[in-house]
PDB file of N, CA and C in Angstrom:
ATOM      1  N   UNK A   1     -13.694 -35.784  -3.512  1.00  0.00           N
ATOM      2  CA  UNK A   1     -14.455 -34.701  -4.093  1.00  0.00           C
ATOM      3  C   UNK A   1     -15.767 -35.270  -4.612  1.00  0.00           C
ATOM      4  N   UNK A   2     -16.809 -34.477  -4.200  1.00  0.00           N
ATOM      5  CA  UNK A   2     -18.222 -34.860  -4.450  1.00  0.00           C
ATOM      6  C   UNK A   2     -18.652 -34.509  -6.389  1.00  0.00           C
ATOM      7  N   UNK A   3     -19.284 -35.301  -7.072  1.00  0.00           N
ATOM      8  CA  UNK A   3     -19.718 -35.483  -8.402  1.00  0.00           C
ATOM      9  C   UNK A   3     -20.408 -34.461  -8.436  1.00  0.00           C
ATOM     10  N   UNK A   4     -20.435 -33.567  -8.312  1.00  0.00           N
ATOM     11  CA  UNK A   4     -21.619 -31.951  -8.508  1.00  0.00           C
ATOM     12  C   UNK A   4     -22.518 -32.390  -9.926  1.00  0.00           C
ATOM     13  N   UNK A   5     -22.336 -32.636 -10.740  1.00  0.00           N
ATOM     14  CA  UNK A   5     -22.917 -32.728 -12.094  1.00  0.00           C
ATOM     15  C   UNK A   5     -24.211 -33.877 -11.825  1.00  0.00           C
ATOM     16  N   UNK A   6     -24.753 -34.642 -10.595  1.00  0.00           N
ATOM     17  CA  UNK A   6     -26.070 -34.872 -10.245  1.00  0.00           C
ATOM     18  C   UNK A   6     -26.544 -34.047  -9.777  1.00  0.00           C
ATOM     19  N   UNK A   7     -26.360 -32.617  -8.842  1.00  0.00           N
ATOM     20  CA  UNK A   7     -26.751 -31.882  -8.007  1.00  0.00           C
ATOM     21  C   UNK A   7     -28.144 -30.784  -9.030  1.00  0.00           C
ATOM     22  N   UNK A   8     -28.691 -30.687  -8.567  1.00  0.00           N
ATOM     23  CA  UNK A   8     -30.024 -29.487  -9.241  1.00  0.00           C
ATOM     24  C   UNK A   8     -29.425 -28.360  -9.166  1.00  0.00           C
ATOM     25  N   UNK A   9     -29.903 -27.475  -9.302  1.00  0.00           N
ATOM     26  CA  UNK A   9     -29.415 -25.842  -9.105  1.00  0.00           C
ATOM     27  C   UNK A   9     -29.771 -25.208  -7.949  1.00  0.00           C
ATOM     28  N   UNK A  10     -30.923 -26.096  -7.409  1.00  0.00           N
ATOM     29  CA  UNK A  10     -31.452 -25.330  -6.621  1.00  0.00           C
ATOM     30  C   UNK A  10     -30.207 -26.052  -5.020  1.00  0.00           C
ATOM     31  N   UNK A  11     -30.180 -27.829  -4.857  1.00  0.00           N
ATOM     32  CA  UNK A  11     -28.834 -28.102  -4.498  1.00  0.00           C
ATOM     33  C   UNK A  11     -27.686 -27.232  -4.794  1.00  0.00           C
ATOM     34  N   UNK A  12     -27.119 -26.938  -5.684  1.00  0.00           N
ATOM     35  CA  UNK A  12     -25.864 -26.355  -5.786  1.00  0.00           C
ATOM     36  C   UNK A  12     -25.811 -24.602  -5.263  1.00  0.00           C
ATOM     37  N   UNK A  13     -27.134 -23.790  -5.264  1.00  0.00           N
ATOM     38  CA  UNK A  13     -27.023 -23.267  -4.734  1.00  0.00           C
ATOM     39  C   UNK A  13     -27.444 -23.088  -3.231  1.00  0.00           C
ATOM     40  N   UNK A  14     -27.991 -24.202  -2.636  1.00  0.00           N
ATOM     41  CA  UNK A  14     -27.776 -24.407  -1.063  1.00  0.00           C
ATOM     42  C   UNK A  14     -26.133 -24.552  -0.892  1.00  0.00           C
ATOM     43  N   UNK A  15     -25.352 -25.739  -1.665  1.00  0.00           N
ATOM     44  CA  UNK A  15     -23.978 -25.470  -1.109  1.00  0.00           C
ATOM     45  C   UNK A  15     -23.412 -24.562  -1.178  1.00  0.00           C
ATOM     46  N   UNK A  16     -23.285 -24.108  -2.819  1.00  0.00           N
ATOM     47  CA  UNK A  16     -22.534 -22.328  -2.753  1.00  0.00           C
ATOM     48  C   UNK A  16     -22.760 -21.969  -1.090  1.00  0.00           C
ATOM     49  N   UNK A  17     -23.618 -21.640  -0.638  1.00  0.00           N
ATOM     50  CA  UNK A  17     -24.274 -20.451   0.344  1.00  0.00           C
ATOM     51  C   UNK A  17     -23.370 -21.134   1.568  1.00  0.00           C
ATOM     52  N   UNK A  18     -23.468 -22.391   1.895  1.00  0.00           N
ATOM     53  CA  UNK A  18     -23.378 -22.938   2.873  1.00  0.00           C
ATOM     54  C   UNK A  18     -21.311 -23.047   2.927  1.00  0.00           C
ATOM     55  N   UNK A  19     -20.758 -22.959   1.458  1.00  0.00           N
ATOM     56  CA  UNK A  19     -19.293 -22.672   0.743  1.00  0.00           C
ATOM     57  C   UNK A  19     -19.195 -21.683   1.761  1.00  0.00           C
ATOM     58  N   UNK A  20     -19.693 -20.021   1.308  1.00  0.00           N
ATOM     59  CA  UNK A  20     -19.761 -19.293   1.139  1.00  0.00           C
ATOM     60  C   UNK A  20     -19.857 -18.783   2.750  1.00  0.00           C
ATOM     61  N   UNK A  21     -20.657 -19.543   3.689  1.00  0.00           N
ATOM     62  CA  UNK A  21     -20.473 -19.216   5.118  1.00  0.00           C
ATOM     63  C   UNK A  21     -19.316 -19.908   5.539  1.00  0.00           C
ATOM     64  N   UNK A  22     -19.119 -20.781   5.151  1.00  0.00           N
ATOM     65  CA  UNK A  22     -17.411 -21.090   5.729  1.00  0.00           C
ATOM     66  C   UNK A  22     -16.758 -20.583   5.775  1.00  0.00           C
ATOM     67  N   UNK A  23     -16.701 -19.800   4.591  1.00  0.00           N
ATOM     68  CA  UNK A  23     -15.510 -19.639   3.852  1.00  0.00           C
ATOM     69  C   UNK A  23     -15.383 -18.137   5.083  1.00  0.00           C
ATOM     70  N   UNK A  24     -16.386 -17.102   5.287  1.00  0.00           N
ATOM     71  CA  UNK A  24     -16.565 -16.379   6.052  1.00  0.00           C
ATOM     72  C   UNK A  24     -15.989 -17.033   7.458  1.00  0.00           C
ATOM     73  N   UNK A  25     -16.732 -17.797   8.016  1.00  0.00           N
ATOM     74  CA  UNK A  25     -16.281 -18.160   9.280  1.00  0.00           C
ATOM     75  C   UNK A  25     -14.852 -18.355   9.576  1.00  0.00           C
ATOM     76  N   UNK A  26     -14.208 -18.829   8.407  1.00  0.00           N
ATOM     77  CA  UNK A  26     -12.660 -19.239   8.892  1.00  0.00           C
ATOM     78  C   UNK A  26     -11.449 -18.209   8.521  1.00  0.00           C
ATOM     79  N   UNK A  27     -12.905 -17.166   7.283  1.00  0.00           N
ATOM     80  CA  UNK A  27     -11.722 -15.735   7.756  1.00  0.00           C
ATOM     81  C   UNK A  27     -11.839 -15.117   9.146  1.00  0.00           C
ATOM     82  N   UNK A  28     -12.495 -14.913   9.554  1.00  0.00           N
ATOM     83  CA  UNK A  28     -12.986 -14.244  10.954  1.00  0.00           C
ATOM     84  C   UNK A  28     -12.391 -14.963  11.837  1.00  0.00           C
ATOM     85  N   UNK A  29     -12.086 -16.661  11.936  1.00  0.00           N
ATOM     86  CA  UNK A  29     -11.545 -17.001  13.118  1.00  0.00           C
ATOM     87  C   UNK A  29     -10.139 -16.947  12.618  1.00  0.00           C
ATOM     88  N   UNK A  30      -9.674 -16.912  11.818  1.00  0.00           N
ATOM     89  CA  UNK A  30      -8.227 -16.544  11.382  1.00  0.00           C
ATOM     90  C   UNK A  30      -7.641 -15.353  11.843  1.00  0.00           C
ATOM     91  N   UNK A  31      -8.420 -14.662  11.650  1.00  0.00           N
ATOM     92  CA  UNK A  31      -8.317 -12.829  12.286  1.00  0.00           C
ATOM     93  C   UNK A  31      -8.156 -12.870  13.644  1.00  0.00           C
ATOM     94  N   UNK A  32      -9.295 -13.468  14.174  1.00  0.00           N
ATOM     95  CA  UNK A  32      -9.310 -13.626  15.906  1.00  0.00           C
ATOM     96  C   UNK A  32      -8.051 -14.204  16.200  1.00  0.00           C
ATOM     97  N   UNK A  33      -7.726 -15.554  15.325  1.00  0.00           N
ATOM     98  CA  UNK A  33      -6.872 -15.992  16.232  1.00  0.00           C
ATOM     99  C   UNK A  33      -5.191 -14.992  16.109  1.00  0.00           C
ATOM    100  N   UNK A  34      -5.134 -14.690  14.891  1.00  0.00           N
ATOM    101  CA  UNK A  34      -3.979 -14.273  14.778  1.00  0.00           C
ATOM    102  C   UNK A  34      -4.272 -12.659  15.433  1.00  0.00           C
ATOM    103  N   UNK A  35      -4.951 -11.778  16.118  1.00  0.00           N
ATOM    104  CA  UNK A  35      -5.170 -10.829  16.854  1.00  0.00           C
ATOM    105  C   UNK A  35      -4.619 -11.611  18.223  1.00  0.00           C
ATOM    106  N   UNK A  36      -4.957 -12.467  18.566  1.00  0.00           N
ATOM    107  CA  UNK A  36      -4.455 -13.337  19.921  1.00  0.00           C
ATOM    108  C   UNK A  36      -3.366 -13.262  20.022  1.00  0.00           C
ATOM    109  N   UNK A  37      -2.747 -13.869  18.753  1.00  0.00           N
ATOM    110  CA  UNK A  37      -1.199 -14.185  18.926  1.00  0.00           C
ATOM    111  C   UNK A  37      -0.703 -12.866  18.957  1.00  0.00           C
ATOM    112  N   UNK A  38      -0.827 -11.620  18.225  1.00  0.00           N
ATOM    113  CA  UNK A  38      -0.378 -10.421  18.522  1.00  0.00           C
ATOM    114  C   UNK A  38      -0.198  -9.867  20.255  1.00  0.00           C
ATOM    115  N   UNK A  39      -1.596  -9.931  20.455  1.00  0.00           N
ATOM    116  CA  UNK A  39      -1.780  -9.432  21.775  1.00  0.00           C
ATOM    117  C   UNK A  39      -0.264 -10.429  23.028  1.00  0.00           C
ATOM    118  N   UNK A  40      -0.718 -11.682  22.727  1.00  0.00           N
ATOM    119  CA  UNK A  40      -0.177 -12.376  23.822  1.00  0.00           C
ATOM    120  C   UNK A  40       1.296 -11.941  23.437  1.00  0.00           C
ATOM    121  N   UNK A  41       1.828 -11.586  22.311  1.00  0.00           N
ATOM    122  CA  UNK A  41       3.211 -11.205  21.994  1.00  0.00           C
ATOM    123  C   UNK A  41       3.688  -9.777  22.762  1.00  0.00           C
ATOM    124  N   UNK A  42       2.623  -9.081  22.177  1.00  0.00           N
ATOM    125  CA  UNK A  42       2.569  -7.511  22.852  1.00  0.00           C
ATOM    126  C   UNK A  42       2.948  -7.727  24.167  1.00  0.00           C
ATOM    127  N   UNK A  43       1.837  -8.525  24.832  1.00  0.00           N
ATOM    128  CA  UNK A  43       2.049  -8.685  26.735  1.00  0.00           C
ATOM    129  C   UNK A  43       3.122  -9.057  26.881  1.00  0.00           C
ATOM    130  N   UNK A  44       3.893 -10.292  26.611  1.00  0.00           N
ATOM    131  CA  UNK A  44       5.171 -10.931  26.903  1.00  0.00           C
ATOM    132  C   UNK A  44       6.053  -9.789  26.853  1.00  0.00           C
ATOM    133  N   UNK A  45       5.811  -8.435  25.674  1.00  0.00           N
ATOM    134  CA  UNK A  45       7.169  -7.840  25.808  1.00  0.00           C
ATOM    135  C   UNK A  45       7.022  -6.895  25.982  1.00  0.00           C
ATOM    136  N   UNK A  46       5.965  -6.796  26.963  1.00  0.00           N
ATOM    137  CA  UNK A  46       5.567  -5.479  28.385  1.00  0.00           C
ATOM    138  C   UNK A  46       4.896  -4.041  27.501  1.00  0.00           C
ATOM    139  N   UNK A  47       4.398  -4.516  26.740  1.00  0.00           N
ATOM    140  CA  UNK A  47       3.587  -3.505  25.735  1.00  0.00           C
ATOM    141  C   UNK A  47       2.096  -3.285  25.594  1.00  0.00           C
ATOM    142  N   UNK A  48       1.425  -2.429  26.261  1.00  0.00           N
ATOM    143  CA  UNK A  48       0.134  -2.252  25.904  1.00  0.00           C
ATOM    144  C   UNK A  48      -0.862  -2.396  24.613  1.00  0.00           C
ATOM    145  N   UNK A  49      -1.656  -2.769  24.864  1.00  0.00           N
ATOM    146  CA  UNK A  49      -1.856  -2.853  23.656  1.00  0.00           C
ATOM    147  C   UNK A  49      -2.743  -1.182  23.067  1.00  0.00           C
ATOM    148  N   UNK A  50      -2.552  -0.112  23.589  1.00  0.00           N
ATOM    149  CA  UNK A  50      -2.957   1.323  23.414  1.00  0.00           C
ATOM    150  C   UNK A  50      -1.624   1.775  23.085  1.00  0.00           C
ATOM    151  N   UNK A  51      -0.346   1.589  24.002  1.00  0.00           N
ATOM    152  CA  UNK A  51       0.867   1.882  23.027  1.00  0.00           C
ATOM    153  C   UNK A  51       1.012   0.655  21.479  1.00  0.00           C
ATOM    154  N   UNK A  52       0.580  -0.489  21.648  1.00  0.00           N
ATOM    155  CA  UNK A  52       1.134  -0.979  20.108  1.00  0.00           C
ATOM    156  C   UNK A  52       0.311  -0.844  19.166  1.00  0.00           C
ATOM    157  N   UNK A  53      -1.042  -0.174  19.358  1.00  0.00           N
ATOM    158  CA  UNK A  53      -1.932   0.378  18.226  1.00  0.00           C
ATOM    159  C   UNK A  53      -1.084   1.943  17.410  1.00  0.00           C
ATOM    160  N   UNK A  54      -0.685   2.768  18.556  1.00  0.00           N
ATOM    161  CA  UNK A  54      -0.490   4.212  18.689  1.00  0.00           C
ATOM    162  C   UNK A  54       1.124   4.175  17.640  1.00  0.00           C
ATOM    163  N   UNK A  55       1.599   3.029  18.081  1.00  0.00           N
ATOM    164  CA  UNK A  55       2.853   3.089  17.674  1.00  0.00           C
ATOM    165  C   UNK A  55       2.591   3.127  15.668  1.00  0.00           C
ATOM    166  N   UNK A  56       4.112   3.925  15.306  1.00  0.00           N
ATOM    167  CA  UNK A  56       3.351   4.045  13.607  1.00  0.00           C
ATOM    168  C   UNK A  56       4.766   3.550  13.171  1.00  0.00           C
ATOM    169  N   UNK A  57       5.185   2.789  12.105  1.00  0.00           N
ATOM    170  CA  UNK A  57       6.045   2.490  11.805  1.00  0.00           C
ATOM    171  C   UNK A  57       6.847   3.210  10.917  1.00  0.00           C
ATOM    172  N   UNK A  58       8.403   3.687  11.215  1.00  0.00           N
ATOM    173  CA  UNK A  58       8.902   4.482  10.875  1.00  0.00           C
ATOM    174  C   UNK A  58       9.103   4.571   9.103  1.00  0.00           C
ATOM    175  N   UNK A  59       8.927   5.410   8.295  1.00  0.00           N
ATOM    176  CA  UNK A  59       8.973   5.360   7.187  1.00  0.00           C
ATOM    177  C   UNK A  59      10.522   4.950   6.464  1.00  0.00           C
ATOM    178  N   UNK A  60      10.396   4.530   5.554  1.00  0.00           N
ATOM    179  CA  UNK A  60      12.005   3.805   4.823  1.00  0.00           C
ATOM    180  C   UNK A  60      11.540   4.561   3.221  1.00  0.00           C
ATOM    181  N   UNK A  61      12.891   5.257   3.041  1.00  0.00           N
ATOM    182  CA  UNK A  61      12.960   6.046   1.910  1.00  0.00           C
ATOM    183  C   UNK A  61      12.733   5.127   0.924  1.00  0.00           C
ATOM    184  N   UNK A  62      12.601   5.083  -0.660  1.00  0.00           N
ATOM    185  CA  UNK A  62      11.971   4.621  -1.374  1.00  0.00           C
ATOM    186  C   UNK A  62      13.427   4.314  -2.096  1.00  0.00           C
ATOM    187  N   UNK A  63      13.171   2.796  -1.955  1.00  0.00           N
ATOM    188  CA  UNK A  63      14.981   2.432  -2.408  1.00  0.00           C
ATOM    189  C   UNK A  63      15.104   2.711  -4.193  1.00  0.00           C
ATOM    190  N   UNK A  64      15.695   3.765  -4.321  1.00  0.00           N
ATOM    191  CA  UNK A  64      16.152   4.033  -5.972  1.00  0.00           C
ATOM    192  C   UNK A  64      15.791   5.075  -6.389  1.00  0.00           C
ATOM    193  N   UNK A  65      15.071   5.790  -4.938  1.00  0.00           N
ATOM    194  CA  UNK A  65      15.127   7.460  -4.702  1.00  0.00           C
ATOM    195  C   UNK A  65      15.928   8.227  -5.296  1.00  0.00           C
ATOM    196  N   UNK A  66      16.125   8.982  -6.439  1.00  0.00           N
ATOM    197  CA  UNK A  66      17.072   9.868  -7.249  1.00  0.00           C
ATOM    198  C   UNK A  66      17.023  11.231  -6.120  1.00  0.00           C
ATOM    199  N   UNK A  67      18.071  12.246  -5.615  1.00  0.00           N
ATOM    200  CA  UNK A  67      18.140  13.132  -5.478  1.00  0.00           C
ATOM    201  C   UNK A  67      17.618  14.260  -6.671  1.00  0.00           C
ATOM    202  N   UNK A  68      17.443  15.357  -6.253  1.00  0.00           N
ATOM    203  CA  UNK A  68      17.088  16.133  -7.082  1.00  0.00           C
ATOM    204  C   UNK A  68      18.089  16.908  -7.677  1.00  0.00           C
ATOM    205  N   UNK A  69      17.669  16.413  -9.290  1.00  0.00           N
ATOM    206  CA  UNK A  69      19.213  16.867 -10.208  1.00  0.00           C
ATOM    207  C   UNK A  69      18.436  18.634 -10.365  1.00  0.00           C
ATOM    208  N   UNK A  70      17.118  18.741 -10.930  1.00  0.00           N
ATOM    209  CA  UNK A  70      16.824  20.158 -11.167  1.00  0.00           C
ATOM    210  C   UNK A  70      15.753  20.758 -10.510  1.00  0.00           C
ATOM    211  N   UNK A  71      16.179  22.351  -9.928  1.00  0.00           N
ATOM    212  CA  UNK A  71      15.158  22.961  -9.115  1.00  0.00           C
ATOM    213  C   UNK A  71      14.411  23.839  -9.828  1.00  0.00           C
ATOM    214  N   UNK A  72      13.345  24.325  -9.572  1.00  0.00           N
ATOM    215  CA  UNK A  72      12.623  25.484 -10.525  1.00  0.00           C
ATOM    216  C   UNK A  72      13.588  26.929  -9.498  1.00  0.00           C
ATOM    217  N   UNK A  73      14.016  27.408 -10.148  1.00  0.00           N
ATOM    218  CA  UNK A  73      14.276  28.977  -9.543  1.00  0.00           C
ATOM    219  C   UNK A  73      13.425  29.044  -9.049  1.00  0.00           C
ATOM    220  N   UNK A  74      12.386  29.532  -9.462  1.00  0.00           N
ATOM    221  CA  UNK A  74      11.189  30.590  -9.427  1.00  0.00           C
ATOM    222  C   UNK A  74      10.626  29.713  -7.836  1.00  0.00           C
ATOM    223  N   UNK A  75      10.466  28.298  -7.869  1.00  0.00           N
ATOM    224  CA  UNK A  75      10.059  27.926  -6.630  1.00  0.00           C
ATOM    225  C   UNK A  75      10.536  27.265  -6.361  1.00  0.00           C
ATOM    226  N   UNK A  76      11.892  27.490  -5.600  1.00  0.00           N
ATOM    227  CA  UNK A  76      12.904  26.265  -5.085  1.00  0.00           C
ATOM    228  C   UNK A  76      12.155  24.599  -4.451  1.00  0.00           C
ATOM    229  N   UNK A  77      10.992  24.515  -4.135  1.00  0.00           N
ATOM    230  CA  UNK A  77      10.450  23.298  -3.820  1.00  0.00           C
ATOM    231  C   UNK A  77       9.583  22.470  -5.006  1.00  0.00           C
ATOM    232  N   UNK A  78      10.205  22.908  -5.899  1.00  0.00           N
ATOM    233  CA  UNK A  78       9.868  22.195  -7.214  1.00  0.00           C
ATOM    234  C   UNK A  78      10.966  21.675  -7.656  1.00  0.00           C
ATOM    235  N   UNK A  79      10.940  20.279  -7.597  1.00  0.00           N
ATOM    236  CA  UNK A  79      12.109  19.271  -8.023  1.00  0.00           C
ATOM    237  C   UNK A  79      11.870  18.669  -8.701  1.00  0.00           C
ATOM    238  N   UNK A  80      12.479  18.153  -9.538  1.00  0.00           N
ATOM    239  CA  UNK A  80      12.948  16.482 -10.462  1.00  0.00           C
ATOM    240  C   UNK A  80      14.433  16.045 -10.186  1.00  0.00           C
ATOM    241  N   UNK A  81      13.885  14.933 -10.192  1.00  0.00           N
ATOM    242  CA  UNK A  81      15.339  14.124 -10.177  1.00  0.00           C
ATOM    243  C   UNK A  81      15.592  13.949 -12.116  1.00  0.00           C
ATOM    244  N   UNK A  82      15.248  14.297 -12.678  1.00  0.00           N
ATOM    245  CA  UNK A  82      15.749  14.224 -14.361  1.00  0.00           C
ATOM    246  C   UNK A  82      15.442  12.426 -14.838  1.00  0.00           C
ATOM    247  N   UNK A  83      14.602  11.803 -13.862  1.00  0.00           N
ATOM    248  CA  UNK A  83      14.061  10.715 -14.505  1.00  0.00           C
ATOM    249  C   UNK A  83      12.886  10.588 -14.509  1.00  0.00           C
ATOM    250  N   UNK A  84      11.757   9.882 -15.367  1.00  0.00           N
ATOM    251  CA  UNK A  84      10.664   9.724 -15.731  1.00  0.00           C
ATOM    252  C   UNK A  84      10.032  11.286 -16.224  1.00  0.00           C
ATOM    253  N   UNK A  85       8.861  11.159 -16.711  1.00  0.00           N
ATOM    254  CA  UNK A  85       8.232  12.000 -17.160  1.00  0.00           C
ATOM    255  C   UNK A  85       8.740  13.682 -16.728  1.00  0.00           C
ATOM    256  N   UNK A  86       8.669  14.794 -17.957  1.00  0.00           N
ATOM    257  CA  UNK A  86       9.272  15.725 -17.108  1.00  0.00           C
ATOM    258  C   UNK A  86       8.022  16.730 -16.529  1.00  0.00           C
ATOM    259  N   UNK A  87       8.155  17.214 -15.179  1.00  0.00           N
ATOM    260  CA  UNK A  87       6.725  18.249 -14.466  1.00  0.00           C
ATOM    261  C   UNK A  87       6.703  19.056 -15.215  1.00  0.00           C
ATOM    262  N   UNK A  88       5.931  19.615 -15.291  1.00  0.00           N
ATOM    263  CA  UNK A  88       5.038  20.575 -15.386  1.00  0.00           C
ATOM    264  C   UNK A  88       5.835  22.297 -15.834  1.00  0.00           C
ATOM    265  N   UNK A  89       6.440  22.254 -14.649  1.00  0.00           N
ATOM    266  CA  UNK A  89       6.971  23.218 -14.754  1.00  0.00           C
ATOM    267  C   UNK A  89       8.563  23.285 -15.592  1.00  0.00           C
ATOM    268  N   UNK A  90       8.875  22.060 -15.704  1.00  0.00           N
ATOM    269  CA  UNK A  90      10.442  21.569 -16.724  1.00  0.00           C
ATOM    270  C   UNK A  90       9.792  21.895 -18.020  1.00  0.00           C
ATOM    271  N   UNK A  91       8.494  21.770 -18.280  1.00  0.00           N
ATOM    272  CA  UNK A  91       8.165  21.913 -19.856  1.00  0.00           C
ATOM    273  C   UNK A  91       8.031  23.508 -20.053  1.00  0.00           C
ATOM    274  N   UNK A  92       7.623  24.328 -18.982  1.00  0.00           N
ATOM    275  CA  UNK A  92       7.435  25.350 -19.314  1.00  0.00           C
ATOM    276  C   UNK A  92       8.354  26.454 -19.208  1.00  0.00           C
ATOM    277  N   UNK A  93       9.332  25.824 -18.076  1.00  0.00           N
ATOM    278  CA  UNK A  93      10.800  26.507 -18.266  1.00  0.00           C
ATOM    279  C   UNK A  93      11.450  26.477 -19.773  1.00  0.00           C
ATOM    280  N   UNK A  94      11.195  25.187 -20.461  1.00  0.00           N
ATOM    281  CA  UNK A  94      11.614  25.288 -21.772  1.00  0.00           C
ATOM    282  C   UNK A  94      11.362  25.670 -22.719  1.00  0.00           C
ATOM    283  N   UNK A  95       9.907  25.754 -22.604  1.00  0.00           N
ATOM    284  CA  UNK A  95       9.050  26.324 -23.776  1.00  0.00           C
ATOM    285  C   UNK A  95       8.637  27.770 -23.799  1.00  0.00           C
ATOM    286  N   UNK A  96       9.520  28.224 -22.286  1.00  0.00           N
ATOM    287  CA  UNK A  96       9.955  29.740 -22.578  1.00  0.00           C
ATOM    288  C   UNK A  96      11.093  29.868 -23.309  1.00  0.00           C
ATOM    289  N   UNK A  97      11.850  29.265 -23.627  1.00  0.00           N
ATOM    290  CA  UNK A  97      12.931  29.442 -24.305  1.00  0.00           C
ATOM    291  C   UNK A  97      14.781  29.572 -23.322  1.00  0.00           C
ATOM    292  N   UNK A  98      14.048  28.873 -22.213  1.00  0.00           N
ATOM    293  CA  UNK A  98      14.852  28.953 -21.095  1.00  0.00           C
ATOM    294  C   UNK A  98      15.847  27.696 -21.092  1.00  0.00           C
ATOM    295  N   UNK A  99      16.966  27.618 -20.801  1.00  0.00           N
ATOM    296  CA  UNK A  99      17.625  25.884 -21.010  1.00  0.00           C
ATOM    297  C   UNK A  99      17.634  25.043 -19.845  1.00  0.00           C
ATOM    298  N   UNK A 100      17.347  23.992 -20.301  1.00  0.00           N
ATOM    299  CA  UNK A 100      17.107  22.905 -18.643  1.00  0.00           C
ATOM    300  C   UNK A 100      18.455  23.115 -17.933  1.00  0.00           C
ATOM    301  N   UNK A 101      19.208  23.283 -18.606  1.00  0.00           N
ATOM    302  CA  UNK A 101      21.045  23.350 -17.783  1.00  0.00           C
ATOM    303  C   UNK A 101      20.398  24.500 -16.548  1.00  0.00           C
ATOM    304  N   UNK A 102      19.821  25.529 -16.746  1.00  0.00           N
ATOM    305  CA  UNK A 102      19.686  26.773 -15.987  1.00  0.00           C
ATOM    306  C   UNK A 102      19.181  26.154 -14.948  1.00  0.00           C
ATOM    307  N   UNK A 103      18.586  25.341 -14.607  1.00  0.00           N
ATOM    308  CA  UNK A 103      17.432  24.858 -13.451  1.00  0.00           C
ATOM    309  C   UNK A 103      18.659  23.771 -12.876  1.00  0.00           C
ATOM    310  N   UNK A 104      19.383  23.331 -13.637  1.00  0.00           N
ATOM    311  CA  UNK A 104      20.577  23.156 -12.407  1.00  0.00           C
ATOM    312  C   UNK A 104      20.169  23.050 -11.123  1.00  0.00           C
ATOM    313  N   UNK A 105      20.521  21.723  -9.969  1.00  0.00           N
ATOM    314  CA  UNK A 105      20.142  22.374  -8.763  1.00  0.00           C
ATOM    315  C   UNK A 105      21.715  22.530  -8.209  1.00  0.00           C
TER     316      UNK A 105
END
């Protein structure tokens, strides 16, 4: 490692810059190369690469997903699962004077 603490400012900021294009260059060839390795993978296992862009990866439910313990009557697609904060509409079912038991789903 080079002694920086002789360097001028006006030195240290030629290296920054010159840091600073590296540092660029070897993200970009990192990208390239690992786009390569994709592609040449894709080909080996008879896959276009217009189908392996197109392709979308199937969604995975959200592990610790609560079912929905209460529905709003009034708009059956208003749910809570009865954890975290309560919507919107749980406060105002109550603060009609209505009981959360009722929203039951």
């Amino acid at each position: 490692m080079q002694d920086l603490s002789k360097y001028s400012i006006t030195q240290l900021r030629a290296l920054e810059a010159q840091v600073i294009d590296e540092l660029k260059t070897r993200h970009f060839l990192g990208i390239s190369k690992a786009r390569e390795q994709i592609l040449h993978i894709a080909r080996n296992a008879g896959i276009s690469v217009d189908k392996l862009l197109a392709t979308k990866m199937p969604k995975t439910p959200k592990e610790g997903a609560a079912p929905a313990k209460y529905r709003n009557p009034d708009d059956p697609a208003q749910q809570w699962s009865g954890r975290g904060r309560q919507p919107a509409w749980i406060k105002t079912w109550i603060a009609s004077g209505k009981s959360i038991e009722d929203a039951k789903a």
